[in-house]
N, C-alpha and C. Protein backbone atom coordinates (compact mmCIF):
# COMPACT_ATOMS: atom_id res chain seq x y z
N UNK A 1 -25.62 84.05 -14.29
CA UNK A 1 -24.42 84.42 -13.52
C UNK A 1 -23.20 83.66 -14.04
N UNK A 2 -23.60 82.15 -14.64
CA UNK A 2 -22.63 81.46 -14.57
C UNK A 2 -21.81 82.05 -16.67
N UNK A 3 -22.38 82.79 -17.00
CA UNK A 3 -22.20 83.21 -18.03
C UNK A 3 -21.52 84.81 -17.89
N UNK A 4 -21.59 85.82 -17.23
CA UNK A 4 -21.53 86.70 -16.46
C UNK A 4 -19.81 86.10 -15.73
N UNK A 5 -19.82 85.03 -15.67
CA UNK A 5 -18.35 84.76 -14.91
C UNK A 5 -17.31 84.38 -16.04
N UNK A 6 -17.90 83.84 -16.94
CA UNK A 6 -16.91 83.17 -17.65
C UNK A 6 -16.62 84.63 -18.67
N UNK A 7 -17.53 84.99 -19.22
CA UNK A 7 -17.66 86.65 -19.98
C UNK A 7 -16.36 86.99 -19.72
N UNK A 8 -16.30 87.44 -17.88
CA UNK A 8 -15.48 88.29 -17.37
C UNK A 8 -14.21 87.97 -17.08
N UNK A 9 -14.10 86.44 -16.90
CA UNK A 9 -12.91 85.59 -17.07
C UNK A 9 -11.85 85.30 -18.43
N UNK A 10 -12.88 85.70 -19.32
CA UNK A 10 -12.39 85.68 -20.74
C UNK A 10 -11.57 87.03 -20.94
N UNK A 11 -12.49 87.86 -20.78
CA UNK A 11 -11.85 89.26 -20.71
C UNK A 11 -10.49 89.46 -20.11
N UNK A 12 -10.19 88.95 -19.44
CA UNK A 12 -9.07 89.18 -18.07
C UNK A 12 -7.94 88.26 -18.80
N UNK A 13 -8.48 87.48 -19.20
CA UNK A 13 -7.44 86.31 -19.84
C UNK A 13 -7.10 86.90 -21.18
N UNK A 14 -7.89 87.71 -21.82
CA UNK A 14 -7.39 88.54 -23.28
C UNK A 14 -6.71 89.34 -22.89
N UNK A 15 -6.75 90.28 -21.85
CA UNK A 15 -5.58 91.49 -21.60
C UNK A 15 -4.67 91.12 -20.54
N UNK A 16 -4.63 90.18 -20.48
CA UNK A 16 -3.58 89.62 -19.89
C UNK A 16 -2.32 88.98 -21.02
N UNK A 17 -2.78 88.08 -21.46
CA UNK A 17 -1.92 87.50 -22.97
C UNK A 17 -1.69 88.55 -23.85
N UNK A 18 -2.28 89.56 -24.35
CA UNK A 18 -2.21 90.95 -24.71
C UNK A 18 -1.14 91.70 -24.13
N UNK A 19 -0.94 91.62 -22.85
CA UNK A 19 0.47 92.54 -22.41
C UNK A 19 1.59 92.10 -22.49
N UNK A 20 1.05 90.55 -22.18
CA UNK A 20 2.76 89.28 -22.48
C UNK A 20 2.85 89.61 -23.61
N UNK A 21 1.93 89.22 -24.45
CA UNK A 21 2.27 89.36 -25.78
C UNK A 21 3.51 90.88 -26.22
N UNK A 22 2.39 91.91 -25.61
CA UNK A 22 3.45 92.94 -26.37
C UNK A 22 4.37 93.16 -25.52
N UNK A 23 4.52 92.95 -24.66
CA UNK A 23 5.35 93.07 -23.78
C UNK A 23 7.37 91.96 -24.35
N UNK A 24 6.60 90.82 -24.96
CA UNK A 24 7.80 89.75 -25.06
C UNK A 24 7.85 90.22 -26.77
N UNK A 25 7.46 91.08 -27.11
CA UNK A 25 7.35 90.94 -28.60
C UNK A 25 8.76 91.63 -29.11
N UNK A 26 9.27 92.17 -28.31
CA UNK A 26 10.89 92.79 -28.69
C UNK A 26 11.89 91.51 -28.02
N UNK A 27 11.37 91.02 -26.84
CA UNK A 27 12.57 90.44 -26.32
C UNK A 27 12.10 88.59 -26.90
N UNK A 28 11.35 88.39 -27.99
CA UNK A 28 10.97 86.94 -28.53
C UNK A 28 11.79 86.80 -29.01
N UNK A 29 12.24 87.59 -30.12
CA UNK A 29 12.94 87.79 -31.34
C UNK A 29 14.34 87.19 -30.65
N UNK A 30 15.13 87.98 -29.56
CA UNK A 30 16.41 87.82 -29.26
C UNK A 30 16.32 86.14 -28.72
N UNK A 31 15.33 85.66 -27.82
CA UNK A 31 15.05 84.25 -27.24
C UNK A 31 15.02 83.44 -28.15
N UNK A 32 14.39 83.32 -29.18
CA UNK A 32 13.98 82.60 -29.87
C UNK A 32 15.56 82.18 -30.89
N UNK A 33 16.51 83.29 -31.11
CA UNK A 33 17.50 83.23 -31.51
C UNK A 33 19.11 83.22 -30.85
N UNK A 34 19.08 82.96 -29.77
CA UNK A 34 20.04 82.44 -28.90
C UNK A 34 20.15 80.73 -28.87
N UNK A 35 19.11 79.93 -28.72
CA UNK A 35 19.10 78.98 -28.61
C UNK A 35 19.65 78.12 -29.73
N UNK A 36 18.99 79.14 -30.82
CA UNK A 36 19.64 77.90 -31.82
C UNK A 36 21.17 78.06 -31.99
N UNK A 37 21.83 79.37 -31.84
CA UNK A 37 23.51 79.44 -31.67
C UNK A 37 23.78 78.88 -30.99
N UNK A 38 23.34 78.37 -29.49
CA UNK A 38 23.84 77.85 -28.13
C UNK A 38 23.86 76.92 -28.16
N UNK A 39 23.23 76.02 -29.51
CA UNK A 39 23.10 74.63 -29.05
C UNK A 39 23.67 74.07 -30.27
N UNK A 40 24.84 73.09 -29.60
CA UNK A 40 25.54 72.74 -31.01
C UNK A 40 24.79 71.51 -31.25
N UNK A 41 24.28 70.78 -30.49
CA UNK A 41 23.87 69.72 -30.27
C UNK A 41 22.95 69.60 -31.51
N UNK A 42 21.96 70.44 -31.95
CA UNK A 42 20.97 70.31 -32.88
C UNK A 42 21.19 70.23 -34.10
N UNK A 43 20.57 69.28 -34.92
CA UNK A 43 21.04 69.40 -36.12
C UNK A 43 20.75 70.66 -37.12
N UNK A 44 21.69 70.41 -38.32
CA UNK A 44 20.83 71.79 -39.39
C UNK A 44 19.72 71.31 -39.31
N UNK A 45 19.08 72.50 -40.02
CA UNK A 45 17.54 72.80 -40.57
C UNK A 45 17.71 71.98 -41.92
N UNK A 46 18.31 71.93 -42.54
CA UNK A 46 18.39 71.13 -43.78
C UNK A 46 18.41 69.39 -43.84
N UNK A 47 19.01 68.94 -42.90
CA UNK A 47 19.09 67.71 -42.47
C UNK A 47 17.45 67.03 -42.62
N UNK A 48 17.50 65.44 -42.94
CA UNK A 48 15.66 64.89 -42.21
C UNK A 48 16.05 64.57 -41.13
């Protein structure tokens, strides 16, 4: 049973991250690229 739970727990947890996933996969792109314009604070990428 205790195998039978986790099975089914796994499952639920794959199509779950699966919908975030495609779900954020248009709006990552824009998130992921706001921040670095918004923040003057950070240095270049070129900098150590």
């Amino acid at each position: 049973m205790r195998w039978l739970f986790i099975a089914v727990l796994m499952i639920l947890v794959g199509c779950v991250l699966s919908i975030i996933w495609m779900n954020d996969s248009g709006l990552g792109r824009i998130e992921v690229t706001q921040p670095q314009a918004q923040n003057p604070l950070a240095p270049p990428p070129g900098t150590p």
